[in-house]
PDB file of N, CA and C in Angstrom:
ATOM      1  N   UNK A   1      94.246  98.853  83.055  1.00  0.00           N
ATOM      2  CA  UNK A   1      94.554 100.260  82.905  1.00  0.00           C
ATOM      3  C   UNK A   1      95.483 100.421  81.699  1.00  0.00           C
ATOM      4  N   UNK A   2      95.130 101.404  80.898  1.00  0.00           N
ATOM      5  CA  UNK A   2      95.703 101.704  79.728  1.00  0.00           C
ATOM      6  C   UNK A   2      97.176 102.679  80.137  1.00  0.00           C
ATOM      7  N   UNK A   3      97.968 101.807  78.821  1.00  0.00           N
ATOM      8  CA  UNK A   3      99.409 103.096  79.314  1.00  0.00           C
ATOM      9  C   UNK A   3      99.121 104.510  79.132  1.00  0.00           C
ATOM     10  N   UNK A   4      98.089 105.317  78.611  1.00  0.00           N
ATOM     11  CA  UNK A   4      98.194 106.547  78.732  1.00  0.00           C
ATOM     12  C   UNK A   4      97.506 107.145  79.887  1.00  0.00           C
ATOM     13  N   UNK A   5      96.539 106.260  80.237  1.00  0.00           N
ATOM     14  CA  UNK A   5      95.996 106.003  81.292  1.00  0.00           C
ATOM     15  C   UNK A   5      97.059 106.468  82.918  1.00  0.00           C
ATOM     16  N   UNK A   6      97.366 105.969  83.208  1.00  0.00           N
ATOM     17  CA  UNK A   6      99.001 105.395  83.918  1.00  0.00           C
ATOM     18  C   UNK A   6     100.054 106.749  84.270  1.00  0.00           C
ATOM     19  N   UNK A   7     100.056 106.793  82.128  1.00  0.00           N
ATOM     20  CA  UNK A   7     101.260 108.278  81.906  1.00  0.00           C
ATOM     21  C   UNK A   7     100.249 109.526  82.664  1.00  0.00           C
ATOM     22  N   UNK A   8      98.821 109.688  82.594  1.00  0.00           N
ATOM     23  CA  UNK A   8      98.605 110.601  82.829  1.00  0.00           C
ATOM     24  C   UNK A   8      98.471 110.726  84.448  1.00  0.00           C
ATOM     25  N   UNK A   9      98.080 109.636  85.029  1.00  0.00           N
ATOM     26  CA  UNK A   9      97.996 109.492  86.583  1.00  0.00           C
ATOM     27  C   UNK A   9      99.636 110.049  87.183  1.00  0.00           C
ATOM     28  N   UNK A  10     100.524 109.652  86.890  1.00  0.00           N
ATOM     29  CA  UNK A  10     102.271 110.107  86.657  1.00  0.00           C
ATOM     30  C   UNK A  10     102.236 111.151  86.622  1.00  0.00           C
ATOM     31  N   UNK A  11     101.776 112.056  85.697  1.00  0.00           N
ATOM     32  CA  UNK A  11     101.947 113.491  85.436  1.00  0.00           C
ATOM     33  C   UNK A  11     101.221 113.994  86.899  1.00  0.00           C
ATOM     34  N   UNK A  12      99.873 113.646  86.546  1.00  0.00           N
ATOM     35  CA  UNK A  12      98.933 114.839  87.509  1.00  0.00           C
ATOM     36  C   UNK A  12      99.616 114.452  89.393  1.00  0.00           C
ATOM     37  N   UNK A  13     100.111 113.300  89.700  1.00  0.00           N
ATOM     38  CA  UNK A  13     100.989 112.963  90.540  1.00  0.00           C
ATOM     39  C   UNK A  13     102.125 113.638  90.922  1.00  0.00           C
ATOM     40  N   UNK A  14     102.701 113.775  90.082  1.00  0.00           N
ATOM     41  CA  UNK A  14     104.183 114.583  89.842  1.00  0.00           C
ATOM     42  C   UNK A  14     103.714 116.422  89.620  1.00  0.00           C
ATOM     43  N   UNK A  15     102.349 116.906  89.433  1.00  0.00           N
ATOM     44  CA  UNK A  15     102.192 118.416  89.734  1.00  0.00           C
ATOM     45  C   UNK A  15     101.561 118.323  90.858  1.00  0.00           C
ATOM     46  N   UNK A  16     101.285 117.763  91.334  1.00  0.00           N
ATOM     47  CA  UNK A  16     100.573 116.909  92.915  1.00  0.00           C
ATOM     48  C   UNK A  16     101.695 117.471  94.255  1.00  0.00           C
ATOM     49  N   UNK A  17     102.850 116.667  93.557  1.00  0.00           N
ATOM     50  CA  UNK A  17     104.143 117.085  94.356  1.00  0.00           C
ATOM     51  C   UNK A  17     104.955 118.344  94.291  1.00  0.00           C
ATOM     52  N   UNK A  18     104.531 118.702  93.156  1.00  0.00           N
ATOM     53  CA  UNK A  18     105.355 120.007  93.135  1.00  0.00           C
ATOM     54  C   UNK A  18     104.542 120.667  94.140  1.00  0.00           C
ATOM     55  N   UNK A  19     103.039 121.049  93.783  1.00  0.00           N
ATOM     56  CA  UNK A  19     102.165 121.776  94.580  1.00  0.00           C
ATOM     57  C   UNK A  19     102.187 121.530  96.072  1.00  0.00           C
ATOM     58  N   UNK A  20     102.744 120.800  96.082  1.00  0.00           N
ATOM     59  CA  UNK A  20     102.910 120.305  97.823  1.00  0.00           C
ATOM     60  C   UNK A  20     104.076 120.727  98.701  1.00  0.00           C
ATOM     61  N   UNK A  21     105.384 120.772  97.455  1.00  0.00           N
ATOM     62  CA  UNK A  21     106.082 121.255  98.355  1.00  0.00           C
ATOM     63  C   UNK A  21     105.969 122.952  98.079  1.00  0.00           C
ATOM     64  N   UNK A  22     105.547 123.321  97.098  1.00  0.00           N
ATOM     65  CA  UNK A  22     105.446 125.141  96.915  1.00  0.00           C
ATOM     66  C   UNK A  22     104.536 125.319  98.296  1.00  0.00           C
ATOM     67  N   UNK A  23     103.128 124.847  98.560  1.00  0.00           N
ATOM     68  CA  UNK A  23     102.610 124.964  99.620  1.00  0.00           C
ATOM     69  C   UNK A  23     103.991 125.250 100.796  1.00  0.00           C
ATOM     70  N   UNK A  24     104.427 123.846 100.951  1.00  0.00           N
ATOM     71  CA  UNK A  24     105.207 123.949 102.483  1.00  0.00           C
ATOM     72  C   UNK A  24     105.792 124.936 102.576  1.00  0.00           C
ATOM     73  N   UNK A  25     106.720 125.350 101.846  1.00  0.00           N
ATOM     74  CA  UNK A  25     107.746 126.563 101.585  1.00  0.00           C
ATOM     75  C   UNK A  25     106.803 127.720 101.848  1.00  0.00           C
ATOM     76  N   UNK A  26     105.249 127.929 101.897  1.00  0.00           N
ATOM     77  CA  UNK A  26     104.342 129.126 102.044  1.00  0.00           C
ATOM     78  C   UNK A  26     104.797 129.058 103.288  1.00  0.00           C
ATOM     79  N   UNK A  27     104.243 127.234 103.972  1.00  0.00           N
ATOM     80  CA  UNK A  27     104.010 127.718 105.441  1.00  0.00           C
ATOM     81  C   UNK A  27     104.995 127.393 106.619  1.00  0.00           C
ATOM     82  N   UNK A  28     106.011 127.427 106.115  1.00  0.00           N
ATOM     83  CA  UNK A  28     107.176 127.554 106.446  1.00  0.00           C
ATOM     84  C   UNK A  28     107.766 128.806 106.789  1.00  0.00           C
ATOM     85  N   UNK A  29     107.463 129.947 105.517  1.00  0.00           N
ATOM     86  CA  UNK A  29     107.976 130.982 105.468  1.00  0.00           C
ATOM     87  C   UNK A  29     106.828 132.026 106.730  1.00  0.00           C
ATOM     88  N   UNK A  30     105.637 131.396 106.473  1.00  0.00           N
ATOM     89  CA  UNK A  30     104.250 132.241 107.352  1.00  0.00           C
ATOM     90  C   UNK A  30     104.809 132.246 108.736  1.00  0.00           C
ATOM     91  N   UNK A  31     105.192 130.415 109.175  1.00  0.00           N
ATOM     92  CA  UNK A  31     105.641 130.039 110.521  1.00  0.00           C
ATOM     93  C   UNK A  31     106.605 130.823 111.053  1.00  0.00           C
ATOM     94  N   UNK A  32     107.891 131.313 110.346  1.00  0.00           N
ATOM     95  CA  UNK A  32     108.397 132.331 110.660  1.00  0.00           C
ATOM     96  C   UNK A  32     108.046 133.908 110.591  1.00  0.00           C
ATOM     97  N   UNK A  33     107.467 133.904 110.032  1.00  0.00           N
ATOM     98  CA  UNK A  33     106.734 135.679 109.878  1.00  0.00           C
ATOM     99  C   UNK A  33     105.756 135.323 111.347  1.00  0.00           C
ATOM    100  N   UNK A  34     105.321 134.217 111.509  1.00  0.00           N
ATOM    101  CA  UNK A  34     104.459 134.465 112.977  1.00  0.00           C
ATOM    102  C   UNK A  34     105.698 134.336 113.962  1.00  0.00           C
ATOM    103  N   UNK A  35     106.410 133.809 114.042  1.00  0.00           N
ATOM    104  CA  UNK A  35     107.147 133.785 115.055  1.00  0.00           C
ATOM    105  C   UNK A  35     107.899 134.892 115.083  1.00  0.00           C
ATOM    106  N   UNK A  36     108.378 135.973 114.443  1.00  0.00           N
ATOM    107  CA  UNK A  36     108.796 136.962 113.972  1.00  0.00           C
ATOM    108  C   UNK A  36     107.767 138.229 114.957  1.00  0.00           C
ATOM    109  N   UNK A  37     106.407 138.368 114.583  1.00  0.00           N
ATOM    110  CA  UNK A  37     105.285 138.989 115.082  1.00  0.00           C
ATOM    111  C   UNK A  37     105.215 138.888 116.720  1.00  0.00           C
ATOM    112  N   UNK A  38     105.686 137.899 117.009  1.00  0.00           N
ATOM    113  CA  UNK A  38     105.271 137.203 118.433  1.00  0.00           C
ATOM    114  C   UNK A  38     105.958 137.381 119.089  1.00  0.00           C
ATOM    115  N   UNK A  39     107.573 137.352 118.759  1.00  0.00           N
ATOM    116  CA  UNK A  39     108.848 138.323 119.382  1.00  0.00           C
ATOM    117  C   UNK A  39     108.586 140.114 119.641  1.00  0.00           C
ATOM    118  N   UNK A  40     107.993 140.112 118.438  1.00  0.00           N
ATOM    119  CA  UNK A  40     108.432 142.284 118.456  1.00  0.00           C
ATOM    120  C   UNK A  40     106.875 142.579 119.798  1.00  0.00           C
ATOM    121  N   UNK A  41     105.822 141.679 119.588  1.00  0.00           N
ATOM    122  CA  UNK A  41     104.930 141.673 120.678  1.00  0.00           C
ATOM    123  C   UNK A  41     104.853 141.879 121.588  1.00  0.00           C
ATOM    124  N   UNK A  42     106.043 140.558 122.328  1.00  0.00           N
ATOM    125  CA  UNK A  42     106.336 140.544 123.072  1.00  0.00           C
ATOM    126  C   UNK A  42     107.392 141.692 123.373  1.00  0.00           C
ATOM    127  N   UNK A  43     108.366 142.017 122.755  1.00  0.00           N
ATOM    128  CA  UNK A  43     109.344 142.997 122.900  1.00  0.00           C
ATOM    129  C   UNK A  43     108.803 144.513 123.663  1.00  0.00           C
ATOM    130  N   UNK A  44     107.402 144.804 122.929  1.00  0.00           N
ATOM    131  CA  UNK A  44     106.805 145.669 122.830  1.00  0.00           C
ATOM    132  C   UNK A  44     106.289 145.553 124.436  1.00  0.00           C
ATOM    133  N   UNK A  45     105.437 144.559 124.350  1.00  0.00           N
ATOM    134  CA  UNK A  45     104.910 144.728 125.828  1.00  0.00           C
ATOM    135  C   UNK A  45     105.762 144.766 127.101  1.00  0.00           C
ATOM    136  N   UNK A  46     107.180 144.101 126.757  1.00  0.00           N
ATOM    137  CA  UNK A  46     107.827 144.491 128.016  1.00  0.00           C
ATOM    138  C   UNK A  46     108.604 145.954 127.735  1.00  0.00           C
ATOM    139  N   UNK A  47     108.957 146.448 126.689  1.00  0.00           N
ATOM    140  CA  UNK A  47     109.417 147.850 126.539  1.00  0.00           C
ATOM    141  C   UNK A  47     108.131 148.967 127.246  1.00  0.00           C
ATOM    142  N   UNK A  48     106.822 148.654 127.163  1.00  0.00           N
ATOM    143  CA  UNK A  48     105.746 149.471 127.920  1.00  0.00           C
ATOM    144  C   UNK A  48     105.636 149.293 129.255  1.00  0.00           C
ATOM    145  N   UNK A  49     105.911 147.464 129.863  1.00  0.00           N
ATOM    146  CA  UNK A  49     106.022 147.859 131.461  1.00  0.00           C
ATOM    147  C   UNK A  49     107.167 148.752 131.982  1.00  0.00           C
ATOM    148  N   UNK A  50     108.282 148.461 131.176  1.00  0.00           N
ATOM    149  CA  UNK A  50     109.478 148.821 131.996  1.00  0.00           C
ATOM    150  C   UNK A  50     109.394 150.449 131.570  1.00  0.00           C
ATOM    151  N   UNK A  51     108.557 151.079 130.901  1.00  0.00           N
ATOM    152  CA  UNK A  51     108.589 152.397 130.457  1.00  0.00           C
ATOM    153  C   UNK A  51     107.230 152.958 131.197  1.00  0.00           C
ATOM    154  N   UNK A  52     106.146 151.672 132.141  1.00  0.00           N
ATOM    155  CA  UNK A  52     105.606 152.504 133.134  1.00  0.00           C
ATOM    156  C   UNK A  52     104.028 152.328 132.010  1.00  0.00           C
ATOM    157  N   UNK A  53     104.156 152.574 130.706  1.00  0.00           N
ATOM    158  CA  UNK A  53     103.282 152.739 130.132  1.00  0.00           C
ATOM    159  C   UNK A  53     101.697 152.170 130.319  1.00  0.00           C
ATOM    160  N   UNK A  54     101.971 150.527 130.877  1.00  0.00           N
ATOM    161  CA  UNK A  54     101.237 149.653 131.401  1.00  0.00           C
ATOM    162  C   UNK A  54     100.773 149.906 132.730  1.00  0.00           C
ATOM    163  N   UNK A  55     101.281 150.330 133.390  1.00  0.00           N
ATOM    164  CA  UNK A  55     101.094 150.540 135.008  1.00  0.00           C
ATOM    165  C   UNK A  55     100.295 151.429 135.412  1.00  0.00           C
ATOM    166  N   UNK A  56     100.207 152.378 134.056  1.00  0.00           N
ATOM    167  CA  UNK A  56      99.206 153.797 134.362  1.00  0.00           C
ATOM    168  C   UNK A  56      99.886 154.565 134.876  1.00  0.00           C
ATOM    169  N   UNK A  57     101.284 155.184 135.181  1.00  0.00           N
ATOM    170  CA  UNK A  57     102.264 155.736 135.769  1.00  0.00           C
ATOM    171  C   UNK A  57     102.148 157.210 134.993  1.00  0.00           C
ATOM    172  N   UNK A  58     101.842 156.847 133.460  1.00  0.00           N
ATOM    173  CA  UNK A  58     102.320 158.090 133.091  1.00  0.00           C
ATOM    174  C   UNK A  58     100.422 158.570 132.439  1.00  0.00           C
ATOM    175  N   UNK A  59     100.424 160.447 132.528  1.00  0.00           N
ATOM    176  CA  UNK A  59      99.113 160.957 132.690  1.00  0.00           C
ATOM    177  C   UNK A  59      99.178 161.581 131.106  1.00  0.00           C
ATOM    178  N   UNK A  60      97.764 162.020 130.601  1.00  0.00           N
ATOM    179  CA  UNK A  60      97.705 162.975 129.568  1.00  0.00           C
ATOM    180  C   UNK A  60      98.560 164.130 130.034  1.00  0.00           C
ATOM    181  N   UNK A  61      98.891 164.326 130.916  1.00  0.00           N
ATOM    182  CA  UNK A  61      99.699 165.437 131.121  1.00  0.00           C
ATOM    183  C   UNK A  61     101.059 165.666 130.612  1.00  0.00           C
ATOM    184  N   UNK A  62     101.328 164.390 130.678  1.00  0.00           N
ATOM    185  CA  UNK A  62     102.603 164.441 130.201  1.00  0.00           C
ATOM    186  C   UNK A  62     102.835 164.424 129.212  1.00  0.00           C
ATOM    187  N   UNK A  63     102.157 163.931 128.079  1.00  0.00           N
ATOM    188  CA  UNK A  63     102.041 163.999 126.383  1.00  0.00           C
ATOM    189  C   UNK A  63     102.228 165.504 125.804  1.00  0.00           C
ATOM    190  N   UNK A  64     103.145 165.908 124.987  1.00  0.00           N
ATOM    191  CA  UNK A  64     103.407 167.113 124.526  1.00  0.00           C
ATOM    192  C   UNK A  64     102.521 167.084 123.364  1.00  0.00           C
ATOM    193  N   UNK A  65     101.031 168.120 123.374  1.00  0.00           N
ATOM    194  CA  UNK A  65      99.991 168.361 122.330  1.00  0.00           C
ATOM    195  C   UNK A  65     100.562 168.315 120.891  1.00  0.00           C
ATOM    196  N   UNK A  66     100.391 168.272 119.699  1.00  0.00           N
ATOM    197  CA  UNK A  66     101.136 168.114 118.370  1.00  0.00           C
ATOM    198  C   UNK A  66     101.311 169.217 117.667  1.00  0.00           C
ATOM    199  N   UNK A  67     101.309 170.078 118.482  1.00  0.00           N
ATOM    200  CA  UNK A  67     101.237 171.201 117.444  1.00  0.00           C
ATOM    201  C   UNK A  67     102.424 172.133 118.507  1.00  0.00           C
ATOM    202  N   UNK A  68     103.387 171.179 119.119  1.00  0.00           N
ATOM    203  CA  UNK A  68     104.303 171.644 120.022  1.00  0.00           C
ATOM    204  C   UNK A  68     105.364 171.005 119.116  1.00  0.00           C
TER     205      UNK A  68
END
């Protein structure tokens, strides 16, 4: 194997690694934006039982039309 040979395997190696860790840092940052999503979800669905919403408790009746 030739030294430029070598130098260039080095280089494309070394943008190899950069690209690898820019990747992680994506899915790193995603892993938290999902875990983020999965909290307010959840937040959400127990703010609708405890508000009845889920249970069927509350009727079209009770909704004030939009032009009220």
């Amino acid at each position: 194997m030739t030294e430029e040979r070598l130098i260039e395997l080095e280089i494309r190696y070394s943008h190899q690694e950069d690209f690898l860790q820019q990747l992680n840092g994506i899915v790193v940052a995603q892993q938290k934006t999902i875990e983020r999503l999965e909290k307010e979800i959840l937040d959400l669905k127990r703010s609708l039982n405890t508000e009845g919403g889920v249970s069927g408790t509350r009727s079209l009746k009770d909704d004030v039309p939009p032009h009220y």
